[in-house]
Each structure stands twice: as structure tokens, then as C-alpha cells.
N, C-alpha and C. Protein backbone atom coordinates (compact mmCIF):
# COMPACT_ATOMS: atom_id res chain seq x y z
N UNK A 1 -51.05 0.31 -1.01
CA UNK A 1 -50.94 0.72 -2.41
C UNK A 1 -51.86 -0.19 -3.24
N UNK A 2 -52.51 0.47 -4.18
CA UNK A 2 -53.69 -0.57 -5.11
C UNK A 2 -52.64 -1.17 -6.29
N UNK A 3 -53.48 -1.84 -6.70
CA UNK A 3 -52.67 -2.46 -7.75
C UNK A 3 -52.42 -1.61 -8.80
N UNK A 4 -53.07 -0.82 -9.54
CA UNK A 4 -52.56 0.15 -10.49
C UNK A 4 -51.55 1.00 -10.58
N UNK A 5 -51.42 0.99 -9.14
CA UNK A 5 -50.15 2.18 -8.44
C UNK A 5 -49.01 1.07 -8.37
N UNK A 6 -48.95 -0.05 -7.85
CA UNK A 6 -47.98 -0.93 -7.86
C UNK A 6 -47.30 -1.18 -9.24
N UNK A 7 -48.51 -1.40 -10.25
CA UNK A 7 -47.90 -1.84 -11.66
C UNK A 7 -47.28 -0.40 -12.31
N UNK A 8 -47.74 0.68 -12.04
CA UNK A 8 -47.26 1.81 -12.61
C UNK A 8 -45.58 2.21 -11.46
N UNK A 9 -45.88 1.87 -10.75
CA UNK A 9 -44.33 1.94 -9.73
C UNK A 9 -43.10 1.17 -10.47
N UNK A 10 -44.13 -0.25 -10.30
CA UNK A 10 -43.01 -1.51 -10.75
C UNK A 10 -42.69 -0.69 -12.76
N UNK A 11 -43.49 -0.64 -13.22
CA UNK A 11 -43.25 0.08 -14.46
C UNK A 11 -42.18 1.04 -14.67
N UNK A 12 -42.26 2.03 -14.03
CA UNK A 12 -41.31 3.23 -14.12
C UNK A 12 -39.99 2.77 -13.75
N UNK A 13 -40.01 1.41 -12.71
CA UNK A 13 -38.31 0.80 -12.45
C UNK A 13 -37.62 -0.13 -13.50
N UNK A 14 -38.95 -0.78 -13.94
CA UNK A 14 -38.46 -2.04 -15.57
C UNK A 14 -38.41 -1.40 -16.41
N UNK A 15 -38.98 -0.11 -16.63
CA UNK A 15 -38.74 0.57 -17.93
C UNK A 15 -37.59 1.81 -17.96
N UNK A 16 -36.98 1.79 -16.87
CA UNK A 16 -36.39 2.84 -17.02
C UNK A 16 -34.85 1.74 -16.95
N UNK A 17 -34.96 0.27 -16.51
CA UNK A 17 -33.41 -0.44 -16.99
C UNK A 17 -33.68 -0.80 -18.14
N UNK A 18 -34.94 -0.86 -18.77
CA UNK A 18 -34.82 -1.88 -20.01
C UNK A 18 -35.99 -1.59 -20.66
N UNK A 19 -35.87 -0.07 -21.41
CA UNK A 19 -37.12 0.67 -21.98
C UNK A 19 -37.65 -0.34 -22.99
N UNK A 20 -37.06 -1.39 -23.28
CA UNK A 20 -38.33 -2.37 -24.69
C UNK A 20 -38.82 -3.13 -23.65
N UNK A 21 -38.62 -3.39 -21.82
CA UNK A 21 -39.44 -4.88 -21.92
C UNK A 21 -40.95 -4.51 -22.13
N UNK A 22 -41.08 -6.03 -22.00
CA UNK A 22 -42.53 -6.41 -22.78
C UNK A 22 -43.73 -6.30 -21.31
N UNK A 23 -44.79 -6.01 -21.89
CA UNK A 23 -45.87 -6.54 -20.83
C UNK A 23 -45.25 -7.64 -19.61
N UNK A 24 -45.34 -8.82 -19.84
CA UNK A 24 -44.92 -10.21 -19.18
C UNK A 24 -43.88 -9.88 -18.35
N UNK A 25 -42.88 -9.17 -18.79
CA UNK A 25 -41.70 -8.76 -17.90
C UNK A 25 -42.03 -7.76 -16.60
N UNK A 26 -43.13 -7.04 -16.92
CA UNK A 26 -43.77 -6.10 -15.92
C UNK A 26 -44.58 -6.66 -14.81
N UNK A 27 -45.60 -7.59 -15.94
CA UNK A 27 -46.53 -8.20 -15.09
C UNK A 27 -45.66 -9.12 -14.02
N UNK A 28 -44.57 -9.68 -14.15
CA UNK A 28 -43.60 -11.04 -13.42
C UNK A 28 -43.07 -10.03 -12.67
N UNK A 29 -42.52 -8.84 -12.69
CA UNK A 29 -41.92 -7.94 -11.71
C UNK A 29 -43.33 -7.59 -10.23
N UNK A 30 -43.73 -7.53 -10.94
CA UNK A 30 -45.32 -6.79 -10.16
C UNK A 30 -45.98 -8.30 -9.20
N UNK A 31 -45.75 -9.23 -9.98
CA UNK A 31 -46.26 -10.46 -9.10
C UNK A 31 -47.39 -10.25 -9.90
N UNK A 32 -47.98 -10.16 -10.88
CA UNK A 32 -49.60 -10.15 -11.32
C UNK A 32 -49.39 -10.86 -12.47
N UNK A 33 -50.41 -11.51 -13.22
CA UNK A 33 -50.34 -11.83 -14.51
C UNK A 33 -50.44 -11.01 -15.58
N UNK A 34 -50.48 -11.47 -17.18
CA UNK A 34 -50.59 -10.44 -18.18
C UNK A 34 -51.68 -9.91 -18.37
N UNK A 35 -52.61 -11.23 -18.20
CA UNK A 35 -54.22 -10.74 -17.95
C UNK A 35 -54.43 -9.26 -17.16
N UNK A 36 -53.89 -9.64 -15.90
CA UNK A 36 -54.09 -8.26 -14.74
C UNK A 36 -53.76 -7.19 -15.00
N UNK A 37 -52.95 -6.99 -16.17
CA UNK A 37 -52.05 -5.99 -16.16
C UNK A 37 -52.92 -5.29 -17.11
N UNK A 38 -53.54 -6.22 -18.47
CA UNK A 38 -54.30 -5.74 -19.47
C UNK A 38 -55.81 -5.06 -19.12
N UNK A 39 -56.00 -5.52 -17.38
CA UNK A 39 -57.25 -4.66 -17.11
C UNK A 39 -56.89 -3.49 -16.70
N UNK A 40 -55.94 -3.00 -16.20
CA UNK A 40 -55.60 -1.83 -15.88
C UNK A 40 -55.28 -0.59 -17.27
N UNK A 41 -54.79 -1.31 -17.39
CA UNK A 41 -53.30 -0.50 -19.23
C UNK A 41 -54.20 -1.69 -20.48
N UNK A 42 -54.69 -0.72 -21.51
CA UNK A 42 -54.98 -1.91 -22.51
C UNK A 42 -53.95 -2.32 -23.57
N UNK A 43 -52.75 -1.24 -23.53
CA UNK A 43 -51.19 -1.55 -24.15
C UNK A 43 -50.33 -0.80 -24.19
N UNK A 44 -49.37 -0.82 -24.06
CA UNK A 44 -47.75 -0.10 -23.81
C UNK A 44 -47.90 1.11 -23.64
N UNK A 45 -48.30 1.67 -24.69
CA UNK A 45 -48.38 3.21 -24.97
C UNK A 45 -49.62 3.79 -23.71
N UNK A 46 -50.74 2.92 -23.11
CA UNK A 46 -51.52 3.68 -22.43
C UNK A 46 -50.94 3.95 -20.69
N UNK A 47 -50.35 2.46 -20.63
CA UNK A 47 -49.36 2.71 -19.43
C UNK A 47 -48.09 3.55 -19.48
N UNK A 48 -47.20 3.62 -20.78
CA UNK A 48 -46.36 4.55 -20.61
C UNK A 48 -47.24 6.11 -19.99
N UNK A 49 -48.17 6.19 -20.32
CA UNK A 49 -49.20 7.49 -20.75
C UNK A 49 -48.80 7.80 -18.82
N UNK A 50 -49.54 6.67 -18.47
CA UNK A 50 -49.85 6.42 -16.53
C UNK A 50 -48.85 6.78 -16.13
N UNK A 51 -47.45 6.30 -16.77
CA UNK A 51 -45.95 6.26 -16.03
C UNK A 51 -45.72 7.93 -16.16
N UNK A 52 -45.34 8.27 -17.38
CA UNK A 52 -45.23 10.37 -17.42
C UNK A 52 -46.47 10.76 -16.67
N UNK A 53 -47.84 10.56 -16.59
CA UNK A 53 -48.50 11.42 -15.11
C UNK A 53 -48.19 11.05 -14.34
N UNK A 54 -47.73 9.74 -13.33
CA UNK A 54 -47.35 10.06 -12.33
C UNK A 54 -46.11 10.59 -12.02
N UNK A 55 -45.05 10.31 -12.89
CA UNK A 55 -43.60 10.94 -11.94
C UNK A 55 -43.91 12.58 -12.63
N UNK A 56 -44.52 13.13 -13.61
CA UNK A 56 -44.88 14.40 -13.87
C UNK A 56 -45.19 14.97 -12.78
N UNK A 57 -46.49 14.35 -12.39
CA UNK A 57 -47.12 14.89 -11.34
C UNK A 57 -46.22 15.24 -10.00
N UNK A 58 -45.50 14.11 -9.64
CA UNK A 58 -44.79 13.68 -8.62
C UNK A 58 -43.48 15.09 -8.51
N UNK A 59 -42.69 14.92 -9.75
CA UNK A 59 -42.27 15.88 -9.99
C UNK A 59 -41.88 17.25 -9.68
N UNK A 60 -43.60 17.58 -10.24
CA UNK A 60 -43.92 19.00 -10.00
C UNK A 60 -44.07 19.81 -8.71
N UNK A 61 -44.76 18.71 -8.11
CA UNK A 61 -44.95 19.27 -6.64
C UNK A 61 -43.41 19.41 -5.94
N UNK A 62 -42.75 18.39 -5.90
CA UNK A 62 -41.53 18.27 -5.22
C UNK A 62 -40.85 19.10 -6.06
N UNK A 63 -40.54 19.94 -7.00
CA UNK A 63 -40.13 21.15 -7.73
C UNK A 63 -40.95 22.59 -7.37
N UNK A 64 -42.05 22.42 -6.95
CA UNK A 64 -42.58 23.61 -6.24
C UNK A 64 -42.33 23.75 -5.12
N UNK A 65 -42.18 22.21 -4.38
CA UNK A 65 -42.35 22.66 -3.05
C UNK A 65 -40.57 23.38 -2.75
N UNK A 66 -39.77 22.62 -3.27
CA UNK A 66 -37.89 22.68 -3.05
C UNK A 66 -38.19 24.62 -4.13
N UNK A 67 -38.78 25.28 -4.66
CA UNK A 67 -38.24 26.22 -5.08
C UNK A 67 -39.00 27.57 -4.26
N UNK A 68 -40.10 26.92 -4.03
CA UNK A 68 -40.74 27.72 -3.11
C UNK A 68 -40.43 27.67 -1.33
N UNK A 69 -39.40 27.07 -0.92
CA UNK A 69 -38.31 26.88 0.32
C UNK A 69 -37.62 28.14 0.41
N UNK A 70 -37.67 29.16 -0.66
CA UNK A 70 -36.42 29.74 -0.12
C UNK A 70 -36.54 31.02 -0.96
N UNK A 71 -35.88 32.26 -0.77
CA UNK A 71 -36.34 33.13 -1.46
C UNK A 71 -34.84 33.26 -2.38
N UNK A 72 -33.99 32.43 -2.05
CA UNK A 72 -32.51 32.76 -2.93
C UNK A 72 -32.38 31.79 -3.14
N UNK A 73 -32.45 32.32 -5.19
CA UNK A 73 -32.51 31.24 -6.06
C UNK A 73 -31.27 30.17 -6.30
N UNK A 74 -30.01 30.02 -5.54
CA UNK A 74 -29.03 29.64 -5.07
C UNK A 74 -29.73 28.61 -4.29
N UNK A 75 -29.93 28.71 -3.37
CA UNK A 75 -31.03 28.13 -2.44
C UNK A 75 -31.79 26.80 -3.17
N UNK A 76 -32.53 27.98 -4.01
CA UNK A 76 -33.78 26.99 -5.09
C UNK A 76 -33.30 26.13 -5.51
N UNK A 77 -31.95 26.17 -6.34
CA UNK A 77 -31.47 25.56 -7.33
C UNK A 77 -30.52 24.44 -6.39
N UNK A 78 -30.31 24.27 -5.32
CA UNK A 78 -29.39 23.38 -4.91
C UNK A 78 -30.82 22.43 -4.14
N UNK A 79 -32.00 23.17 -3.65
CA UNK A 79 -33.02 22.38 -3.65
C UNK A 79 -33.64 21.69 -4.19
N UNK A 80 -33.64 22.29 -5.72
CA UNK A 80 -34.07 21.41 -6.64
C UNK A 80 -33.54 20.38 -7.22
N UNK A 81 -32.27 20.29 -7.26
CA UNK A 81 -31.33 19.55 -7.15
C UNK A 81 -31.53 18.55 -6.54
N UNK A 82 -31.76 18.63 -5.30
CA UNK A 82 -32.27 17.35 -3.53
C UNK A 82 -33.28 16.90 -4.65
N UNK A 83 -34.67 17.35 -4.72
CA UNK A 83 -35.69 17.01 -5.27
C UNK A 83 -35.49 15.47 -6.14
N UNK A 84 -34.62 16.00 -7.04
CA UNK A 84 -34.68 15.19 -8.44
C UNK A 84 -34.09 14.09 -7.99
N UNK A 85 -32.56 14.29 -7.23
CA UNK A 85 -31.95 13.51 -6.47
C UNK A 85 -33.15 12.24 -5.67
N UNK A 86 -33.69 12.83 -4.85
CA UNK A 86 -35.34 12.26 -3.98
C UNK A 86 -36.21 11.46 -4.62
N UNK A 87 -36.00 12.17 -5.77
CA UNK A 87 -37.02 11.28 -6.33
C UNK A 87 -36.65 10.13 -7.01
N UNK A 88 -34.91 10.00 -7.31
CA UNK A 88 -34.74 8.89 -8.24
C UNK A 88 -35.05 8.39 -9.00
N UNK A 89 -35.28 7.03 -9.18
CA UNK A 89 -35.79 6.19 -10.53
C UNK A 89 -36.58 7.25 -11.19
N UNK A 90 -37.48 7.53 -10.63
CA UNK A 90 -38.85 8.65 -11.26
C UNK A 90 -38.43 9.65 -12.11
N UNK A 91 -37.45 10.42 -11.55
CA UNK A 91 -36.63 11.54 -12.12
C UNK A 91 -35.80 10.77 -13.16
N UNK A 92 -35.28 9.76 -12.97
CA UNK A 92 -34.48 9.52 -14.28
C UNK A 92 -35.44 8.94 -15.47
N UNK A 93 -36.22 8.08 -15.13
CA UNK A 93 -36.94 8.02 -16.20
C UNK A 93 -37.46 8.66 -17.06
N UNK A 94 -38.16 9.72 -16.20
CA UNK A 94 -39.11 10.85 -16.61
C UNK A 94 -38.54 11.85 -17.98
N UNK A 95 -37.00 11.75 -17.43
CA UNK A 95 -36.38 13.00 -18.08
C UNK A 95 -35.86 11.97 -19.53
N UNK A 96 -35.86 10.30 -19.19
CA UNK A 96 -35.71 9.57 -20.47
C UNK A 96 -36.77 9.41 -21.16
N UNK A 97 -38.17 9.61 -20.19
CA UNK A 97 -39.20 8.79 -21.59
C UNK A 97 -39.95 10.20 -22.09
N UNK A 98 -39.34 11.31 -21.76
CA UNK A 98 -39.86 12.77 -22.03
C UNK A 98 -38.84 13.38 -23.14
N UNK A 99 -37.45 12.76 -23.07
CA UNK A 99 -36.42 12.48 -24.35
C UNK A 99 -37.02 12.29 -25.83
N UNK A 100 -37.95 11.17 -25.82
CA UNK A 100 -39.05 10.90 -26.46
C UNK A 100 -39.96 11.08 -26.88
N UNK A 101 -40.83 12.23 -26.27
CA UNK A 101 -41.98 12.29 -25.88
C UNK A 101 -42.86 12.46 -27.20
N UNK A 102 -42.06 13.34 -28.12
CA UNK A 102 -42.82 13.33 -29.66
C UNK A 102 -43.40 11.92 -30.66
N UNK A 103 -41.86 11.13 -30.18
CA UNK A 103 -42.43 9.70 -31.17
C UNK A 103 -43.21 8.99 -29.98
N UNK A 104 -43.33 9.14 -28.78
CA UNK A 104 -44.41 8.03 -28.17
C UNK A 104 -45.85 9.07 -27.93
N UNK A 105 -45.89 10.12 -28.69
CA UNK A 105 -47.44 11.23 -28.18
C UNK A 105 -48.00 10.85 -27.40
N UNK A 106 -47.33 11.44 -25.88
CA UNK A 106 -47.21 11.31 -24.68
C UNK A 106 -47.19 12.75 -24.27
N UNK A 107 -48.74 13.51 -23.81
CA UNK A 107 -48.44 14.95 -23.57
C UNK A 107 -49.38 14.76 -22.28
N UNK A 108 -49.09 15.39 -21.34
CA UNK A 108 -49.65 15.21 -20.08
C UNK A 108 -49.37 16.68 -19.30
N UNK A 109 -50.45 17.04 -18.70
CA UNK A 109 -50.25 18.54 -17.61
C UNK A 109 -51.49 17.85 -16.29
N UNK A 110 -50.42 18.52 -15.53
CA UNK A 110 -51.38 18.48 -13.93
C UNK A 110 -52.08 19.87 -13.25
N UNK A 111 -52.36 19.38 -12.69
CA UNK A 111 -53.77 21.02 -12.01
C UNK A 111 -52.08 21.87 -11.30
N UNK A 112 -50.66 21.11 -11.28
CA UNK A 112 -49.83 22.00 -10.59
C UNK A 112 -49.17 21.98 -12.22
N UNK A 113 -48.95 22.05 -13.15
CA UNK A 113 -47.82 22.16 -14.38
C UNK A 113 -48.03 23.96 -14.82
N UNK A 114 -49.18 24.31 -14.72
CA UNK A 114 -48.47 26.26 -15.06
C UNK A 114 -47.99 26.67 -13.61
N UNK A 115 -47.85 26.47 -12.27
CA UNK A 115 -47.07 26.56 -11.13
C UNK A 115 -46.26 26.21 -11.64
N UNK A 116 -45.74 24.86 -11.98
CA UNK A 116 -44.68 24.45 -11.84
C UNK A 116 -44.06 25.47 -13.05
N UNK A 117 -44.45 25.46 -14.24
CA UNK A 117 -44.21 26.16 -15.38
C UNK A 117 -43.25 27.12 -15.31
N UNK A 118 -43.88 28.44 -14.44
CA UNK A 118 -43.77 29.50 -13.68
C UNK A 118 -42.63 29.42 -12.57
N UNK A 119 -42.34 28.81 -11.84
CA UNK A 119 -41.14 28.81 -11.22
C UNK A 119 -40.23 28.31 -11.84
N UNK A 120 -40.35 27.11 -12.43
CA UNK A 120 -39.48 26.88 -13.32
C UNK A 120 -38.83 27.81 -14.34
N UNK A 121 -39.40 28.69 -14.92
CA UNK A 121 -39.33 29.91 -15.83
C UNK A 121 -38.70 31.31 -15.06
N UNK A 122 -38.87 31.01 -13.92
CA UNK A 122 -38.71 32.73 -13.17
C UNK A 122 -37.62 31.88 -12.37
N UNK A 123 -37.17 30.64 -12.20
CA UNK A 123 -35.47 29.99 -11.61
C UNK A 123 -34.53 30.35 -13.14
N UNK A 124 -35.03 30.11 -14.12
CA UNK A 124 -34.21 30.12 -15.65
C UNK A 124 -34.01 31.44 -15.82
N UNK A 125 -34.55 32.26 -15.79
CA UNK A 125 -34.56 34.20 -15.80
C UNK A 125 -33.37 33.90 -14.61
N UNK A 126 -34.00 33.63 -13.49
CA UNK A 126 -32.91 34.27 -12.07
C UNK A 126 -31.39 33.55 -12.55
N UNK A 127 -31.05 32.24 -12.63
CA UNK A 127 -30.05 32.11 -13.42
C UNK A 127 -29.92 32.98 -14.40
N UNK A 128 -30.40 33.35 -15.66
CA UNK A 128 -29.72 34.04 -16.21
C UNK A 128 -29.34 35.59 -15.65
N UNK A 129 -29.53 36.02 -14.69
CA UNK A 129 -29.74 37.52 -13.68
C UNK A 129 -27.99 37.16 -13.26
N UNK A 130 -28.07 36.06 -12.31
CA UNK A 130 -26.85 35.57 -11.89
C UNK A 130 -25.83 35.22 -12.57
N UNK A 131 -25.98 34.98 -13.93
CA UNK A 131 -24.92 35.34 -14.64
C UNK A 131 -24.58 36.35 -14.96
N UNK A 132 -25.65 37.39 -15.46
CA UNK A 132 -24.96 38.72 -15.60
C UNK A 132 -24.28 39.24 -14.03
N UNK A 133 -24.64 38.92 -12.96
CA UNK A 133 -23.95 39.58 -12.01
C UNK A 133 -22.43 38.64 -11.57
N UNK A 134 -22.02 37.76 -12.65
CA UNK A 134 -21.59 37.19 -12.54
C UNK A 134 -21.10 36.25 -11.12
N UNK A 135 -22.29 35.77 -10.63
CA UNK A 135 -22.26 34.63 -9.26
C UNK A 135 -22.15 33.58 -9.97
N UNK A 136 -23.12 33.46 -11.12
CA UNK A 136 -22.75 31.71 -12.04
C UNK A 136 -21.82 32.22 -13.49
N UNK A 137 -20.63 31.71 -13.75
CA UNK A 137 -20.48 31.79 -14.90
C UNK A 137 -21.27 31.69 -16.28
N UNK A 138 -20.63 33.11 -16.69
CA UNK A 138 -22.12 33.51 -18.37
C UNK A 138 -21.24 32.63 -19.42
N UNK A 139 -20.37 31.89 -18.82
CA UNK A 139 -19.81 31.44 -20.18
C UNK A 139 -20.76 30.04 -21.08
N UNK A 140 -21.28 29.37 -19.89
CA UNK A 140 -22.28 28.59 -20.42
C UNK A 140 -23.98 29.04 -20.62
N UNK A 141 -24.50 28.34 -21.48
CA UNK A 141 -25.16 29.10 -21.91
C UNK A 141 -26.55 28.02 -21.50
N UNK A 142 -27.62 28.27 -20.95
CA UNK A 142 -28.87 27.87 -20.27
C UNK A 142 -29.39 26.71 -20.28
N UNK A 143 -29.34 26.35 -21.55
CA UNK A 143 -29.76 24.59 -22.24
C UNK A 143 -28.48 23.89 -22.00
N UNK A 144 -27.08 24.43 -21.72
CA UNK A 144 -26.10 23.45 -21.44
C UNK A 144 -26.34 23.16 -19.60
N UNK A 145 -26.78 24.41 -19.04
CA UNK A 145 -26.73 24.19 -17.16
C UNK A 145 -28.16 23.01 -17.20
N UNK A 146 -29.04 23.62 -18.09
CA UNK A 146 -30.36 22.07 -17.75
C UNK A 146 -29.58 20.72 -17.82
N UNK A 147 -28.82 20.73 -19.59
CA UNK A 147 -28.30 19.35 -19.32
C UNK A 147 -27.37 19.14 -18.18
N UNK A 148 -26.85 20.02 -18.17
CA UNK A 148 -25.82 19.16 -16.74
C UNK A 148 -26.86 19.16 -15.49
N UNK A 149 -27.85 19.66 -15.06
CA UNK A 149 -28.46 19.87 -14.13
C UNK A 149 -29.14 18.17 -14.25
N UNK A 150 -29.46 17.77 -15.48
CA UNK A 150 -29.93 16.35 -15.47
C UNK A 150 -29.09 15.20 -15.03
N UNK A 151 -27.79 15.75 -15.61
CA UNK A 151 -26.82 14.78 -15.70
C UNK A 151 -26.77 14.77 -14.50
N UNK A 152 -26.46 15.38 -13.45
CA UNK A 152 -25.52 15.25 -12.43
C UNK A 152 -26.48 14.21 -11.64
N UNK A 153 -28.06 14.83 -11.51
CA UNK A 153 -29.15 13.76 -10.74
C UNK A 153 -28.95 12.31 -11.07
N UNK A 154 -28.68 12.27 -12.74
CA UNK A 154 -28.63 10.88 -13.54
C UNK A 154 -27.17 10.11 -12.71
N UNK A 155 -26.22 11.01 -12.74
CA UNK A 155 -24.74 10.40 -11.71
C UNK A 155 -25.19 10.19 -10.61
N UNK A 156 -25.60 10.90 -9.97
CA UNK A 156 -26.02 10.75 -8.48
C UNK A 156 -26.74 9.83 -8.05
N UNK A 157 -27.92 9.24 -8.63
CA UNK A 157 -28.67 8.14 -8.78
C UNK A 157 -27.90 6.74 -8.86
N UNK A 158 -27.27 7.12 -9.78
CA UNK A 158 -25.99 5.60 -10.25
C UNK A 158 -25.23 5.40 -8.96
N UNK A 159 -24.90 6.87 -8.64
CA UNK A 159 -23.72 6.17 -7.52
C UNK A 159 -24.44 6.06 -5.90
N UNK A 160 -25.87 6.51 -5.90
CA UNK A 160 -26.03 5.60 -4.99
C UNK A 160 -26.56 4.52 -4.90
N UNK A 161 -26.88 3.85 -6.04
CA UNK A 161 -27.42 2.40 -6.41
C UNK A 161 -25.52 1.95 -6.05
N UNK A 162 -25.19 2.30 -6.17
CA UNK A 162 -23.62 1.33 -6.57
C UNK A 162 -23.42 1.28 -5.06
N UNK A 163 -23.84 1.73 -4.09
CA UNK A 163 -23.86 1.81 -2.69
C UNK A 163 -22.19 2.14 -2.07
N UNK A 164 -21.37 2.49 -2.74
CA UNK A 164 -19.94 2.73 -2.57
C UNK A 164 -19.82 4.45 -1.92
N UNK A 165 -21.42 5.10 -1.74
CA UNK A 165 -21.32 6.64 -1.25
C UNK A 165 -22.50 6.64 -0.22
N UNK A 166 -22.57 7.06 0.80
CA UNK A 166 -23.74 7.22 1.88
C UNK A 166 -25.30 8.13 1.13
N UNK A 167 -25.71 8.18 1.45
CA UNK A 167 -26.63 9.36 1.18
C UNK A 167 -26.62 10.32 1.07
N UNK A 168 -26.18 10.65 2.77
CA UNK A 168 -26.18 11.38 3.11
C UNK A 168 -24.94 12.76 2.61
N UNK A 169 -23.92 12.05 1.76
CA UNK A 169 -22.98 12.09 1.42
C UNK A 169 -23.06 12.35 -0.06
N UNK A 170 -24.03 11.99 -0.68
CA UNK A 170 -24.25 11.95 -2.23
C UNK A 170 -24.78 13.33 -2.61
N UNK A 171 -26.08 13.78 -1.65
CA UNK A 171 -26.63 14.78 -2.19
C UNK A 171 -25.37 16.26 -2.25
N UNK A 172 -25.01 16.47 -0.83
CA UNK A 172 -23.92 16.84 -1.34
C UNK A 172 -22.73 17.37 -2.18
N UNK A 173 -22.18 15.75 -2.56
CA UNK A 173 -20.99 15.77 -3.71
C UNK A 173 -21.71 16.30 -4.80
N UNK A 174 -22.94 16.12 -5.18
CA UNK A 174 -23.67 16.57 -6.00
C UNK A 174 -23.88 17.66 -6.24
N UNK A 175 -23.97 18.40 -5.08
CA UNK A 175 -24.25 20.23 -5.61
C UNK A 175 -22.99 20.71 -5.49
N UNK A 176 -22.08 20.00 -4.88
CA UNK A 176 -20.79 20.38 -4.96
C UNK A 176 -19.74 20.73 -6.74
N UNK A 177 -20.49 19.05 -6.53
CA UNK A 177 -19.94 19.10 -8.59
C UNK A 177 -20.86 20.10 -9.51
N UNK A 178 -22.14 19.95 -9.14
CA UNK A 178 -22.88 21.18 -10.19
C UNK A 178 -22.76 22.48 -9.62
N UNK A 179 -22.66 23.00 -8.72
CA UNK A 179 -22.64 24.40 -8.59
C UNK A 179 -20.98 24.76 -9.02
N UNK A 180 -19.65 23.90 -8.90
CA UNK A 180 -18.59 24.43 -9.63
C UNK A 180 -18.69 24.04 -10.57
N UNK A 181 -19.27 23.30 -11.34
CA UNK A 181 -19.43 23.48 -12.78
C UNK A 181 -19.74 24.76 -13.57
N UNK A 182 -20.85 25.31 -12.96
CA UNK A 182 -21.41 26.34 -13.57
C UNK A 182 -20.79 27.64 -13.08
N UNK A 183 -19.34 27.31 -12.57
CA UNK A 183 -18.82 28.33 -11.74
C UNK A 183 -19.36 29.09 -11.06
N UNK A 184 -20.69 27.97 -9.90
CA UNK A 184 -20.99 29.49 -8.91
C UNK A 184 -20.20 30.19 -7.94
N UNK A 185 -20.38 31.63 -7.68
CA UNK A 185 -19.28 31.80 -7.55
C UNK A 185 -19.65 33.02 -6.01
N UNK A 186 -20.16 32.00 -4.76
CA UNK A 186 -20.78 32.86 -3.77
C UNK A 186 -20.30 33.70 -2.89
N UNK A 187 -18.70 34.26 -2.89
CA UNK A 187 -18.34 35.12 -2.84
C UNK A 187 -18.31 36.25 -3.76
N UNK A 188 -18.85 36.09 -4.68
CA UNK A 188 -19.19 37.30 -5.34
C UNK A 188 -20.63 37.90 -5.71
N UNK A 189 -21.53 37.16 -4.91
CA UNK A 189 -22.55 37.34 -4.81
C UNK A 189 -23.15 38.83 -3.81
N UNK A 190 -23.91 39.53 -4.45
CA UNK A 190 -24.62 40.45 -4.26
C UNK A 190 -24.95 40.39 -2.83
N UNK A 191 -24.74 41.41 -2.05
CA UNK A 191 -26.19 41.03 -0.50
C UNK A 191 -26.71 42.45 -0.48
């Protein structure tokens, strides 16, 4: 790994426990000085810039690749799920410093973001399809299943840092808790 990739790694983990630290706190995580850090990033805002393209990037692919696995969007959606899960720190940050994204003008697209766009858009239609055929409950309404769809990765992350759940075991409990949330409901599903 080069050093730019290291400081933007070590970045996305110090900034996502402790979104004000400073340069110095990054550079001491990374093992480099402040100097080193200032040849790469010339200040906060240009490395935050580095931090949203890479887990963007990172992201996207691992959201194309988990939705394009499977032709049932049931499927997709408990894949995509793994994904975000997979990706950890990255995914939680991403979805915190993109919380933001207006006051830090931080806009970034990759050669995969209208792919990603596009499945992303035609999984949000197929959820809403599946509610009318009622497999997911229509009682919630689209922007509430994203947030919980965040949340649950954001839980899932926590509790396997807390190391009190296996892995193997986490991803799991995880689609377990979000798919009855949203009352899916796969005995009543269409074949």
C-alpha cells in the first residue's frame, strides 16, 4: 500500500471516531509526520475530498457487484446488506461524512456512479413493486427502509467491534432484524 492510500485508510478510521481530529492526530495514527501528510492533502477539506472517493468508489462496485448476484431483488437487498456490512468503517463513515456533504462541498462520481445510480434506482422501484404485492410491508414508506437499511449496517458494525457476536453470526442477525422490520414477508411472495 503507498502512502497516500495508507493516510486516506488511516483517515476514514480517525475520522469516522472523532470527525474534528486535527491533521497531527492523523499524521501520529499513520506513523508519518504533519509535513508528510501536507504533501499528499494540502488541508482537511482536500483529504476529506480523497476519503468520499475512495469509500464512494469502493462502495459502488461492492453495491453492483452484491445487486447484480442475483436476479431476486430479496436476494439483492439482503446482499447489499453483506456489502455495507463488508465494508465497515468505510460504509459508516461514508454514509456520515455524505450526512454533510452540502456544508463540506464534497461532490464526487466514479466511471461506476450512473451503474451504481441505476441499480440502486431499479432495487428502490422493485421495493416499492414488493410492497404493493405485499412481500414487504407498504406501511413504511421508502426514505424510512433507507434509514433503517443504514442503521442496521451502523448496529452491525458496533456489535462486531464489541466482539461479543462472531461474524459469521452478525451478518445474519442483521438481515434477520431488517428484513422483519420491513415486514418481509416470503411466504407471500409471488413465484
Amino acid at each position: 500500500m503507498n502512502t497516500q492510500q495508507k493516510i486516506i485508510d488511516t483517515a476514514i478510521s480517525v475520522l469516522n471516531e472523532n470527525f474534528s481530529a486535527t491533521f497531527e492526530d492523523i499524521a501520529m495514527h499513520c506513523g508519518v509526520n504533519r509535513r508528510t501528510l501536507h504533501r499528499y492533502f494540502k488541508n482537511r477539506n482536500e483529504l476529506l475530498e480523497a476519503c468520499n472517493k475512495n469509500m464512494m468508489e469502493a462502495w459502488e462496485l461492492a453495491a453492483i457487484k452484491a445487486c447484480n448476484s442475483s436476479e431476486d431483488p430479496l436476494v439483492q437487498l439482503e446482499y447489499l446488506l453483506y456489502a455495507g456490512i463488508d465494508s465497515g468503517t468505510k460504509y459508516a463513515f461514508l454514509i456520515k461524512l455524505n450526512d454533510d456533504v452540502n456544508s463540506l462541498s464534497i461532490s464526487y462520481k466514479s466511471e461506476y456512479s450512473e451503474a451504481y445510480s441505476n441499480i440502486r434506482n431499479q432495487l428502490f422501484s422493485t421495493i416499492q413493486e414488493l410492497q404493493k404485492e405485499k412481500v414487504i410491508d407498504n406501511q413504511f414508506p421508502l426514505p424510512w427502509i433507507k434509514i433503517l437499511f443504514t442503521s442496521v449496517i451502523s448496529a452491525t458494525i458496533a456489535a462486531f467491534r464489541s466482539g461479543d457476536i462472531a461474524q459469521n453470526e452478525v451478518k445474519k442477525l442483521a438481515w434477520h432484524s431488517f428484513s422483519r422490520s420491513i415486514g418481509i414477508q416470503l411466504n407471500k411472495r409471488k413465484k
